[in-house]
N, C-alpha and C. Protein backbone atom coordinates (compact mmCIF):
# COMPACT_ATOMS: atom_id res chain seq x y z
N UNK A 1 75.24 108.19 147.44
CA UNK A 1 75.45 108.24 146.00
C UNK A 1 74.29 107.52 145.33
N UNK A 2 73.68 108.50 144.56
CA UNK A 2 72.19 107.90 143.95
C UNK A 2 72.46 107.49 142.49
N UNK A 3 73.50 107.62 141.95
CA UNK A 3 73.64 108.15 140.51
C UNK A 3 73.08 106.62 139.73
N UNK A 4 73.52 106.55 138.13
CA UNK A 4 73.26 105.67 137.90
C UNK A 4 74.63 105.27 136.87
N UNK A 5 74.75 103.81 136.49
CA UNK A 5 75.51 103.54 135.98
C UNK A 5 74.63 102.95 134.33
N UNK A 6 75.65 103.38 132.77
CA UNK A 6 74.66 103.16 131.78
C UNK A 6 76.01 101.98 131.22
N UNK A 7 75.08 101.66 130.31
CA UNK A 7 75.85 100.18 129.30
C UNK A 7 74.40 99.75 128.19
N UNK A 8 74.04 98.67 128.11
CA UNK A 8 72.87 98.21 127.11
C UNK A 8 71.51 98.92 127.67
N UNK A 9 71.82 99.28 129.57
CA UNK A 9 70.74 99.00 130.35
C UNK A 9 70.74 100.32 131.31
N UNK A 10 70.34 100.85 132.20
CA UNK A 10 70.83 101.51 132.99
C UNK A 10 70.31 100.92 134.57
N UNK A 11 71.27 100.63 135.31
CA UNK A 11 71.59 100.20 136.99
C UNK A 11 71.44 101.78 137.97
N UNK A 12 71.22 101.33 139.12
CA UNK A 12 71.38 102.86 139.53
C UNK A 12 71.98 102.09 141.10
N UNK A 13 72.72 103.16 141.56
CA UNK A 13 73.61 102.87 142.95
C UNK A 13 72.73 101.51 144.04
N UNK A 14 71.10 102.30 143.79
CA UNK A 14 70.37 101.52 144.62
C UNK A 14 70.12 99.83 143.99
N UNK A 15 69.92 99.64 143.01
CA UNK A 15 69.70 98.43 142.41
C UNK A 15 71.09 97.94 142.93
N UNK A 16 72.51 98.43 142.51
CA UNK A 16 73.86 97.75 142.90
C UNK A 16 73.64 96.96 144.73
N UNK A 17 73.36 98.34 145.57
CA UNK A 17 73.35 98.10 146.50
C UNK A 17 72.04 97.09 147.04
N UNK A 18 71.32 96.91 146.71
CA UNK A 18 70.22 95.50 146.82
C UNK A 18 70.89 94.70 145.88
N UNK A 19 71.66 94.49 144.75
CA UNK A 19 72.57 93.31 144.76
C UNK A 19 73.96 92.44 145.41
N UNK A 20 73.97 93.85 145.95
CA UNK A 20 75.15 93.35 146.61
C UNK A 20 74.96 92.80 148.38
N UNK A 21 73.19 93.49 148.61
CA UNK A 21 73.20 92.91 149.87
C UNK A 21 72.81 91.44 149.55
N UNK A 22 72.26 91.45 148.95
CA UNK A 22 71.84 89.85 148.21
C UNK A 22 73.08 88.84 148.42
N UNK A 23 74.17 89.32 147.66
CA UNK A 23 75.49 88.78 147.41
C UNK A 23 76.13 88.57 148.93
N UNK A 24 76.20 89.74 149.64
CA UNK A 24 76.62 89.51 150.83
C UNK A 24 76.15 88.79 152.01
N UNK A 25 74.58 89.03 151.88
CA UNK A 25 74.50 88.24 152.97
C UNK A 25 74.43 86.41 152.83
N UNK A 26 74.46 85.86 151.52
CA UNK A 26 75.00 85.14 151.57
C UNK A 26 76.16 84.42 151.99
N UNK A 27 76.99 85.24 151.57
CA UNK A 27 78.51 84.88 151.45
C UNK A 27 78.62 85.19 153.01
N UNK A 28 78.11 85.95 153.52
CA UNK A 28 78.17 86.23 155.34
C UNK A 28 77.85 84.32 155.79
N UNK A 29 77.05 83.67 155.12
CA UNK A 29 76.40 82.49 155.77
C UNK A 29 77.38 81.22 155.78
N UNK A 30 78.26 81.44 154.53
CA UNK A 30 79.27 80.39 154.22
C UNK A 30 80.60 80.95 154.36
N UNK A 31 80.91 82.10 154.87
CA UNK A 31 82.47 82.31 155.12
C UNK A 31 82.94 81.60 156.37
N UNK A 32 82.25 80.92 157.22
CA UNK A 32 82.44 80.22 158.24
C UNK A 32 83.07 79.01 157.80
N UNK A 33 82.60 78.53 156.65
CA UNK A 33 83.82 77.20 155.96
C UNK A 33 84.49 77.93 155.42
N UNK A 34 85.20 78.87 154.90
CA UNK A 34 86.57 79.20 154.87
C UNK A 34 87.50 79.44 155.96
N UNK A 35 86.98 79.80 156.93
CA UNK A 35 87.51 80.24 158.16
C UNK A 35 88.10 79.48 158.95
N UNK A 36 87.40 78.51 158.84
CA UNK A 36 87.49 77.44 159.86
C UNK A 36 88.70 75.94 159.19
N UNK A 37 88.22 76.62 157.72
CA UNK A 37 89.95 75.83 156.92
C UNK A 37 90.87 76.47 156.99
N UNK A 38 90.49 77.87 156.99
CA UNK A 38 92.08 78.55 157.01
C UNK A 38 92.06 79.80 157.81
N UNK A 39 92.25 79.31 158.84
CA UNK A 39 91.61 80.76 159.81
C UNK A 39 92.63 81.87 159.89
N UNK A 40 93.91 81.17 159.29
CA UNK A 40 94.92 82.68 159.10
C UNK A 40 94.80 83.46 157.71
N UNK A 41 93.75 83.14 157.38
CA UNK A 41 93.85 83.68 155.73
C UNK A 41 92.27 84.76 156.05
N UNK A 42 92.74 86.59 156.02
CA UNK A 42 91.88 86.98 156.24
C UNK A 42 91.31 87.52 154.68
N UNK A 43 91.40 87.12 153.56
CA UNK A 43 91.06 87.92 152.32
C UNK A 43 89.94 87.74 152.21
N UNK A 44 89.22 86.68 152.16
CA UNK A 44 87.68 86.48 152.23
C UNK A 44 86.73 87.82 153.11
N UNK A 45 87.37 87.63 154.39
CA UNK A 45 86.44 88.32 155.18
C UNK A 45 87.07 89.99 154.89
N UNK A 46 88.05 90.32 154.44
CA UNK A 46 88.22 91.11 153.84
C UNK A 46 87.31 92.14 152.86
N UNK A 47 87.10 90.81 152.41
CA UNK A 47 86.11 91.36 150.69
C UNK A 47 85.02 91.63 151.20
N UNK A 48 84.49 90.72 152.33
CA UNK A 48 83.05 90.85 152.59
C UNK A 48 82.84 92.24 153.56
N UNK A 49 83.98 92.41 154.32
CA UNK A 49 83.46 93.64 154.63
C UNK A 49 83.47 94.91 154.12
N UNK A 50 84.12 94.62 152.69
CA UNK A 50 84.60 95.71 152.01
C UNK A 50 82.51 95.83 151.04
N UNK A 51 82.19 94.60 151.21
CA UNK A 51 81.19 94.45 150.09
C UNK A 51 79.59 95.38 151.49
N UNK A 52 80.51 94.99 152.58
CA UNK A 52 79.28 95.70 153.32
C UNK A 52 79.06 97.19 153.75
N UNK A 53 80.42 97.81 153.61
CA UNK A 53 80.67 99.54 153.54
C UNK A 53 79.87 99.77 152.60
N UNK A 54 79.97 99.26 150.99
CA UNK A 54 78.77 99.83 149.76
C UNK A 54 77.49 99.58 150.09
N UNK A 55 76.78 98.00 150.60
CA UNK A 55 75.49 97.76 151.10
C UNK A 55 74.97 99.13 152.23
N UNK A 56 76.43 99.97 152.72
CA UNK A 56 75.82 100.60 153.55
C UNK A 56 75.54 101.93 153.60
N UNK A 57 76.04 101.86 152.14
CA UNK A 57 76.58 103.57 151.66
C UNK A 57 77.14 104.22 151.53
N UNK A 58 78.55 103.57 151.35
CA UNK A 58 79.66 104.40 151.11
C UNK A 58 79.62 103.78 149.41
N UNK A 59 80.53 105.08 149.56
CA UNK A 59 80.94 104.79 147.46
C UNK A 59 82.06 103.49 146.92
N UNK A 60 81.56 103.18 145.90
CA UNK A 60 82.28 102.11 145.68
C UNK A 60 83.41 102.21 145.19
N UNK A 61 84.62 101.85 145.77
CA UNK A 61 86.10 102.00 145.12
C UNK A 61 86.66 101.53 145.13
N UNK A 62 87.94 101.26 144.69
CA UNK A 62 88.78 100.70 144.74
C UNK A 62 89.11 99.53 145.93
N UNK A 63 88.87 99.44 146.74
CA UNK A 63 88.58 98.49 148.00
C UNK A 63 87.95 97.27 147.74
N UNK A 64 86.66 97.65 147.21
CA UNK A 64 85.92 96.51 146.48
C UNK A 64 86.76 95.64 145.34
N UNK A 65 87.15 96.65 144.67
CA UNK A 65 87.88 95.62 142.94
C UNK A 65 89.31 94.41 143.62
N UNK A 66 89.91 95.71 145.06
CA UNK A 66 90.79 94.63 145.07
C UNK A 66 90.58 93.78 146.37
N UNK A 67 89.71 93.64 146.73
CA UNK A 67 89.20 92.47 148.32
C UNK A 67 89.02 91.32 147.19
N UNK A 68 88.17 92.22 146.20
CA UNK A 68 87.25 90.89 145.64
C UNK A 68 88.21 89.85 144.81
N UNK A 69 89.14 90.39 144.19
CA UNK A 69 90.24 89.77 143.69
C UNK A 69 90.89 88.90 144.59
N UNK A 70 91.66 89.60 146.03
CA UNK A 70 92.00 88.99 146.87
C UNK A 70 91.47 87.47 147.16
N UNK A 71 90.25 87.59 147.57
CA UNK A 71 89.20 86.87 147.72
C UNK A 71 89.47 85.48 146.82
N UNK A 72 89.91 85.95 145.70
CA UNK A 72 89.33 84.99 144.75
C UNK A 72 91.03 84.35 144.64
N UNK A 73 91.43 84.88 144.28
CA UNK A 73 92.95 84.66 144.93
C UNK A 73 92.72 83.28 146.25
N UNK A 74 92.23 83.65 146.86
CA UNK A 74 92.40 82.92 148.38
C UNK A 74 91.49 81.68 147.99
N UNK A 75 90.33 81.72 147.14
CA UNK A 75 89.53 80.37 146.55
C UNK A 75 90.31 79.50 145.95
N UNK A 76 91.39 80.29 144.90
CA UNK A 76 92.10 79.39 144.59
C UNK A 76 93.16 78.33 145.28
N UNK A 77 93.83 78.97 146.30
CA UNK A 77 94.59 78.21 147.08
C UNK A 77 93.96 77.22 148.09
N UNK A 78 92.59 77.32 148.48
CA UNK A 78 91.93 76.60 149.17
C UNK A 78 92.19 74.94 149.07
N UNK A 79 91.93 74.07 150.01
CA UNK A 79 92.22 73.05 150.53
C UNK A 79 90.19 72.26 149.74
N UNK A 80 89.72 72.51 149.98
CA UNK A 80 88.47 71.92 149.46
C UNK A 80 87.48 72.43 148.81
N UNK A 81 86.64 72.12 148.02
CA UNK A 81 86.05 72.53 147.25
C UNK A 81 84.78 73.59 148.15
N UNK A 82 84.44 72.75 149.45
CA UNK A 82 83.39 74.12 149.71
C UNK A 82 84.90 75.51 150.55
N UNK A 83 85.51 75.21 151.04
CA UNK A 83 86.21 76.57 151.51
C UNK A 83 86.60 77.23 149.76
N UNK A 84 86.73 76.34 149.03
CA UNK A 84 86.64 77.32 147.82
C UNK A 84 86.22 78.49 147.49
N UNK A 85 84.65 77.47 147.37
CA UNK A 85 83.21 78.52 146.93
C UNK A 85 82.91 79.46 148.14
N UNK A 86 83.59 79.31 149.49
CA UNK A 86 82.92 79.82 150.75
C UNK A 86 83.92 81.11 149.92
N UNK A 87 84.74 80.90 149.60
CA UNK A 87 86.00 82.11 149.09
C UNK A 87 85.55 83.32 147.88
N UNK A 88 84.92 82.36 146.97
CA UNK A 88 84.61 82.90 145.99
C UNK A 88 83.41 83.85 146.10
N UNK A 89 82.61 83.08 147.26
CA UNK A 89 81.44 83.87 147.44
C UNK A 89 81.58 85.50 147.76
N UNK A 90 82.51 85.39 148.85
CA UNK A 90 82.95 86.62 149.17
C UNK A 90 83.67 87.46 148.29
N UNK A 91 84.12 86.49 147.71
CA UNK A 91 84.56 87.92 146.35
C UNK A 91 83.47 88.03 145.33
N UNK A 92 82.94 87.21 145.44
CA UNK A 92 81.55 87.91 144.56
C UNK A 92 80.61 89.37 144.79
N UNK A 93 80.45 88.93 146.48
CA UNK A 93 80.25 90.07 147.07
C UNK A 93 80.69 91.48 146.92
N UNK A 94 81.60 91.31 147.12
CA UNK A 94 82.52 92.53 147.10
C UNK A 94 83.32 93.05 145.39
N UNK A 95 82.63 92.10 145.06
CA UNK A 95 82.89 92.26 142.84
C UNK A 95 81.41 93.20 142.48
N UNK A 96 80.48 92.70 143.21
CA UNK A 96 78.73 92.90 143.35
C UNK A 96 78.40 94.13 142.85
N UNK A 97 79.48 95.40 143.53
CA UNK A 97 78.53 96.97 143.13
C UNK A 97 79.29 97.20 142.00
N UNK A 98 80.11 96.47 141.13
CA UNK A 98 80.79 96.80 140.05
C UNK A 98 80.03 95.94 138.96
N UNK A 99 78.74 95.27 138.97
CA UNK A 99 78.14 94.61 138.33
C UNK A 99 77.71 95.24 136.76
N UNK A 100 78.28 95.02 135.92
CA UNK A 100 77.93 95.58 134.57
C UNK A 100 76.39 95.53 133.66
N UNK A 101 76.24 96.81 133.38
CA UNK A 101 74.89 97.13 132.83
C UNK A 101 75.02 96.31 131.31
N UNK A 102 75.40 95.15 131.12
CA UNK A 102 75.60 95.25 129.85
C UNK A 102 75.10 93.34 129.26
N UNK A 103 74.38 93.35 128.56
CA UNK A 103 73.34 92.00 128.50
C UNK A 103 74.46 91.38 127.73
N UNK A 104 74.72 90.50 129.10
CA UNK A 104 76.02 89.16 128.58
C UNK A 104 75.37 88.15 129.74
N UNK A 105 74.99 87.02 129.52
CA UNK A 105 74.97 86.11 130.26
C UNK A 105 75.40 85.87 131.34
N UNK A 106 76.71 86.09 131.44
CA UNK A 106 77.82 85.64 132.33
C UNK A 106 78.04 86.82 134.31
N UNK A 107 77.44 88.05 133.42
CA UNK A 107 76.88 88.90 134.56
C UNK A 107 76.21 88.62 135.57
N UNK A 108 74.89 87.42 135.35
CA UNK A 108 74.06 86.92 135.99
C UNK A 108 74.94 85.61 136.94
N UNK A 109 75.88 85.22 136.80
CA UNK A 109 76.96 84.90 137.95
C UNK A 109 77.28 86.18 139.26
N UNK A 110 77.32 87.67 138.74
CA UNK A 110 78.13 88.27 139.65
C UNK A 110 76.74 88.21 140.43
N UNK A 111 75.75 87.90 140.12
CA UNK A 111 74.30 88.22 140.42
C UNK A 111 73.97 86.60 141.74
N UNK A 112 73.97 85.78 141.07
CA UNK A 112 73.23 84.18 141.91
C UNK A 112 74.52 83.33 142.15
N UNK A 113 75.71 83.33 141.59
CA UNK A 113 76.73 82.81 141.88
C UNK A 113 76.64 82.16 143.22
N UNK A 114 76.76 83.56 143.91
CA UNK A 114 77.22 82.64 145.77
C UNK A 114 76.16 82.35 146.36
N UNK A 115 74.79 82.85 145.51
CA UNK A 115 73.79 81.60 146.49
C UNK A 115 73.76 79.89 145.35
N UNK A 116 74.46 79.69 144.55
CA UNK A 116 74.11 78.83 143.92
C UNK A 116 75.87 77.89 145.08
N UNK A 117 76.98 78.63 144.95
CA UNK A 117 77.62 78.17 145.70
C UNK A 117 77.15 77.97 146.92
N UNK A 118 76.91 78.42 147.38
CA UNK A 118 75.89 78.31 149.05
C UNK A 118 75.17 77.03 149.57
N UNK A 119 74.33 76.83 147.89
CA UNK A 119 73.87 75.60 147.78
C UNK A 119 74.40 73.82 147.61
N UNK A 120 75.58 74.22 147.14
CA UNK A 120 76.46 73.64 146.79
C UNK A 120 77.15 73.18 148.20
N UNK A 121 77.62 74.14 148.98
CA UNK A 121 78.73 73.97 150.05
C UNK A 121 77.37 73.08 151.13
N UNK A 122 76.24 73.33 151.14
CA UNK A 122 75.25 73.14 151.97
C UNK A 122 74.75 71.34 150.94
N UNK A 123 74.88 70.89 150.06
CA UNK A 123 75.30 69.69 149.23
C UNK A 123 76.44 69.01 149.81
N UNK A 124 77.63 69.42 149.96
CA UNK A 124 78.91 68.65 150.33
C UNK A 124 78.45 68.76 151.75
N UNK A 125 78.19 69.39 152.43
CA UNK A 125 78.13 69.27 154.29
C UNK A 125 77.35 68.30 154.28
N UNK A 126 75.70 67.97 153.73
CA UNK A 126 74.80 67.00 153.73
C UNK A 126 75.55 65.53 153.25
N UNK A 127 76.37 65.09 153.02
CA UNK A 127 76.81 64.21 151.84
C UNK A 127 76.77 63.85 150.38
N UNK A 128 76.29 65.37 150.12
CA UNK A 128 76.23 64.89 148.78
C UNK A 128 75.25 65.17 148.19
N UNK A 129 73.84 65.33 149.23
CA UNK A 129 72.34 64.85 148.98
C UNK A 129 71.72 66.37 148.25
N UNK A 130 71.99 66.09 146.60
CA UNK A 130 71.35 67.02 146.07
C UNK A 130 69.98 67.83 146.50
N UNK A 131 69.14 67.04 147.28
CA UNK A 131 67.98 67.39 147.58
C UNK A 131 68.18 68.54 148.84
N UNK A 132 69.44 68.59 149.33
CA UNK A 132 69.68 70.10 150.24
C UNK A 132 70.27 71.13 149.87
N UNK A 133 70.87 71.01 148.48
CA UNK A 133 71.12 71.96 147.98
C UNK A 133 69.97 72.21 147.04
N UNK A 134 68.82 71.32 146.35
CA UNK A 134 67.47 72.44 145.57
C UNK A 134 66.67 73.14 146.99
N UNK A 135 66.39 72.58 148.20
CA UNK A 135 66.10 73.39 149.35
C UNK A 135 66.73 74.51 149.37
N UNK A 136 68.22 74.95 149.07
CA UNK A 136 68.85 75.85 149.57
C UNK A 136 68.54 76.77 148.40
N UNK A 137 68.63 76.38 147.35
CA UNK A 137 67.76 77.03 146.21
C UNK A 137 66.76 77.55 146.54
N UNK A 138 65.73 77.67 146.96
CA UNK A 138 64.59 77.57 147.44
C UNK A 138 64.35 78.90 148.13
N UNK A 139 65.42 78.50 149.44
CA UNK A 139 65.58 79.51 150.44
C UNK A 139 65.85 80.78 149.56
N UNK A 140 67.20 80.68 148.49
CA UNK A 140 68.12 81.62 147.95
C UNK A 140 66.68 82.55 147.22
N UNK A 141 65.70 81.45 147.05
CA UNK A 141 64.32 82.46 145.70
C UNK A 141 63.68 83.28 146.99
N UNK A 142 63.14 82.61 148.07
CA UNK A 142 62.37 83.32 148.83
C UNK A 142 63.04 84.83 149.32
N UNK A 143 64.45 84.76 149.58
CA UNK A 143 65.21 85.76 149.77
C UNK A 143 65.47 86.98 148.83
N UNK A 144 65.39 86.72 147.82
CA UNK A 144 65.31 87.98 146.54
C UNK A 144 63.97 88.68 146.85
N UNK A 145 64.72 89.74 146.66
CA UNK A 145 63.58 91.05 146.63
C UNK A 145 63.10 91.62 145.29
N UNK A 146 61.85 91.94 145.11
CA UNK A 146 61.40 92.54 144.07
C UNK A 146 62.54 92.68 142.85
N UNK A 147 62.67 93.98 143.76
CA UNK A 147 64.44 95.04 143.24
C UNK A 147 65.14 94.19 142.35
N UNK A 148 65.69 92.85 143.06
CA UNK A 148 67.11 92.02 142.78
C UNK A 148 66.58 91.02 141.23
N UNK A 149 65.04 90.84 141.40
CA UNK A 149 64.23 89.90 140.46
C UNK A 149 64.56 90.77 138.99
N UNK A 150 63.81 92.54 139.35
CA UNK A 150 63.56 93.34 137.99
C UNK A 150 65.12 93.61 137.62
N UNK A 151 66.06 93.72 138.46
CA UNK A 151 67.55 93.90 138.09
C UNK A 151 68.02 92.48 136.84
N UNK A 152 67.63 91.53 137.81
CA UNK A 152 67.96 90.37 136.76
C UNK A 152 67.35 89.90 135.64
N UNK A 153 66.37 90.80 135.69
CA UNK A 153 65.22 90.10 134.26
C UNK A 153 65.96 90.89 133.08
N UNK A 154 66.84 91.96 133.42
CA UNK A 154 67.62 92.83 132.60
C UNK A 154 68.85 91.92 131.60
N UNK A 155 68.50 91.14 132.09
CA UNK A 155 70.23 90.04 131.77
C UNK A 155 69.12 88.91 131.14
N UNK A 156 70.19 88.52 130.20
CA UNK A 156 70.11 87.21 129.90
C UNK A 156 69.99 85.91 130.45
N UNK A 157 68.78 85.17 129.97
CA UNK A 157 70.04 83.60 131.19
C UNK A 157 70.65 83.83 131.37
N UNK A 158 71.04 83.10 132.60
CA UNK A 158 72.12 81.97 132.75
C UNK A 158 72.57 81.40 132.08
N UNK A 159 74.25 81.10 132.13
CA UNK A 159 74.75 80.71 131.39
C UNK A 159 74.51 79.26 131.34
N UNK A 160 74.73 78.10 131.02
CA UNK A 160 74.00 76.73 131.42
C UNK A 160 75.82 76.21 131.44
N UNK A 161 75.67 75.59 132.05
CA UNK A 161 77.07 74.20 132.71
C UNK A 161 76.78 73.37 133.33
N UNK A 162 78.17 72.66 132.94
CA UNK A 162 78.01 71.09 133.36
C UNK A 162 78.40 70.89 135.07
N UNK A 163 79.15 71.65 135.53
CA UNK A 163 79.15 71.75 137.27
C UNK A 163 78.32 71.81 137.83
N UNK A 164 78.00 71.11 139.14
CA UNK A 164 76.71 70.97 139.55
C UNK A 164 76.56 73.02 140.55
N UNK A 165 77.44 73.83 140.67
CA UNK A 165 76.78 74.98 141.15
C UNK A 165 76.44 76.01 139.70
N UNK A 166 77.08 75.29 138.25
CA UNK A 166 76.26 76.40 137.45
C UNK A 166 74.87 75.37 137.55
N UNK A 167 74.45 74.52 137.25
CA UNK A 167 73.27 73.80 137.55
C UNK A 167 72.44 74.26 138.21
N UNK A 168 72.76 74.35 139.81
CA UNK A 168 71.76 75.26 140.95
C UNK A 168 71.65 76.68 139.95
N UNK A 169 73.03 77.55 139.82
CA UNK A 169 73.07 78.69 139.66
C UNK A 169 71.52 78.83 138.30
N UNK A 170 71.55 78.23 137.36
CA UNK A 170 70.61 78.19 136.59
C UNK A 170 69.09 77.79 137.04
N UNK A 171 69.16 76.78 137.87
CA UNK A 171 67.86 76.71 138.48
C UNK A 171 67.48 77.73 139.17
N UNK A 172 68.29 78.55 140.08
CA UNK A 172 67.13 79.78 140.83
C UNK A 172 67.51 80.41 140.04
N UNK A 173 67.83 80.64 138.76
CA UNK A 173 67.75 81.80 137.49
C UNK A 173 66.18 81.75 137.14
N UNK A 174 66.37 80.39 136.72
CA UNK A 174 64.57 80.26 136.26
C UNK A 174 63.70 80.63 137.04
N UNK A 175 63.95 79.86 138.73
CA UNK A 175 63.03 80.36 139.44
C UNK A 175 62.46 81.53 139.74
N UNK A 176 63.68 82.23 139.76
CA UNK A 176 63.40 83.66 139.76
C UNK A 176 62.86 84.29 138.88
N UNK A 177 63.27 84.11 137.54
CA UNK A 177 62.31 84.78 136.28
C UNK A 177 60.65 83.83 136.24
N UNK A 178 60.42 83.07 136.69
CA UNK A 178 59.39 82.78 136.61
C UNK A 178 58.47 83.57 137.64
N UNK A 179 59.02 83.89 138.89
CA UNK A 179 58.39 84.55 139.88
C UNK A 179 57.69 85.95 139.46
N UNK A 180 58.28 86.06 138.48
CA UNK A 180 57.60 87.65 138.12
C UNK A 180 56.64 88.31 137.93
């Protein structure tokens, strides 16, 4: 499915699908702290494999809207703040090919979210030590592709917050628009 999706902007299947591998293979890196908090709770890994059928070419449906929900569902009940975000990530993923063409700030979450969480969960494992989550930042810029950069230059900032993962999330916003 090549088509394209319209709103302020126009997306096309392929841009979705290089965002969503973006999205996923993140969330592939940190679903291991959800797992390992709640290893009978399969909704996370759910979402993510639902987010990797679209990365792979199948059409996006209904599977996706509700893993990713699931997903997020399952962040909420979580026991700590990184099996949270390890939760959320994956429903980001799998939220990813439903990403809206439409210049709102807040889009650019379905976009850097779970590598800014990523960074975050990779912060709490270190103790704390902000300086491994701007590394993980780092990693999250070198990892964007062309594709994922010109997709996001389409959007607005980042939204700016006081939590330290909209914080990251805004820093590889910049980074990334500066890379251009």
């Amino acid at each position: 499915m090549t088509g394209t999706v319209s709103g302020d902007f126009e997306l096309t299947m392929d841009e979705l699908r290089v965002v969503a591998r973006y999205v996923a293979e993140t969330a592939l890196e940190v679903l291991p702290v959800f797992e390992d908090a709640n290893p009978d709770d399969p909704r996370p890994r759910a979402a993510l494999d639902a987010a990797w059928e679209f990365v792979n070419g199948a059409r996006r449906t209904k599977l996706q809207r509700v893993t990713s929900l699931d997903a997020h569902r399952a962040a909420k009940e979580a026991s700590t703040e990184a099996s949270r975000l390890a939760a959320r990530a994956a429903g980001d993923a799998a939220a990813a090919p439903y990403l809206h063409p439409i210049a709102k700030a807040h889009q650019v979450g379905h976009i850097l979210r779970a590598a800014a969480s990523a960074a975050r969960i990779a912060e709490i494992n270190a103790g704390g030590d902000p300086e491994v989550g701007n590394m993980a930042i780092e990693q999250a810029r070198q990892r964007a592709t062309p594709v994922l950069i010109d997709v996001l230059g389409r959007y607005p900032l980042a939204p700016t917050g006081n939590n330290r993962v909209a914080q990251l999330m805004t820093a590889l916003d910049a980074s990334l628009r500066a890379s251009r």
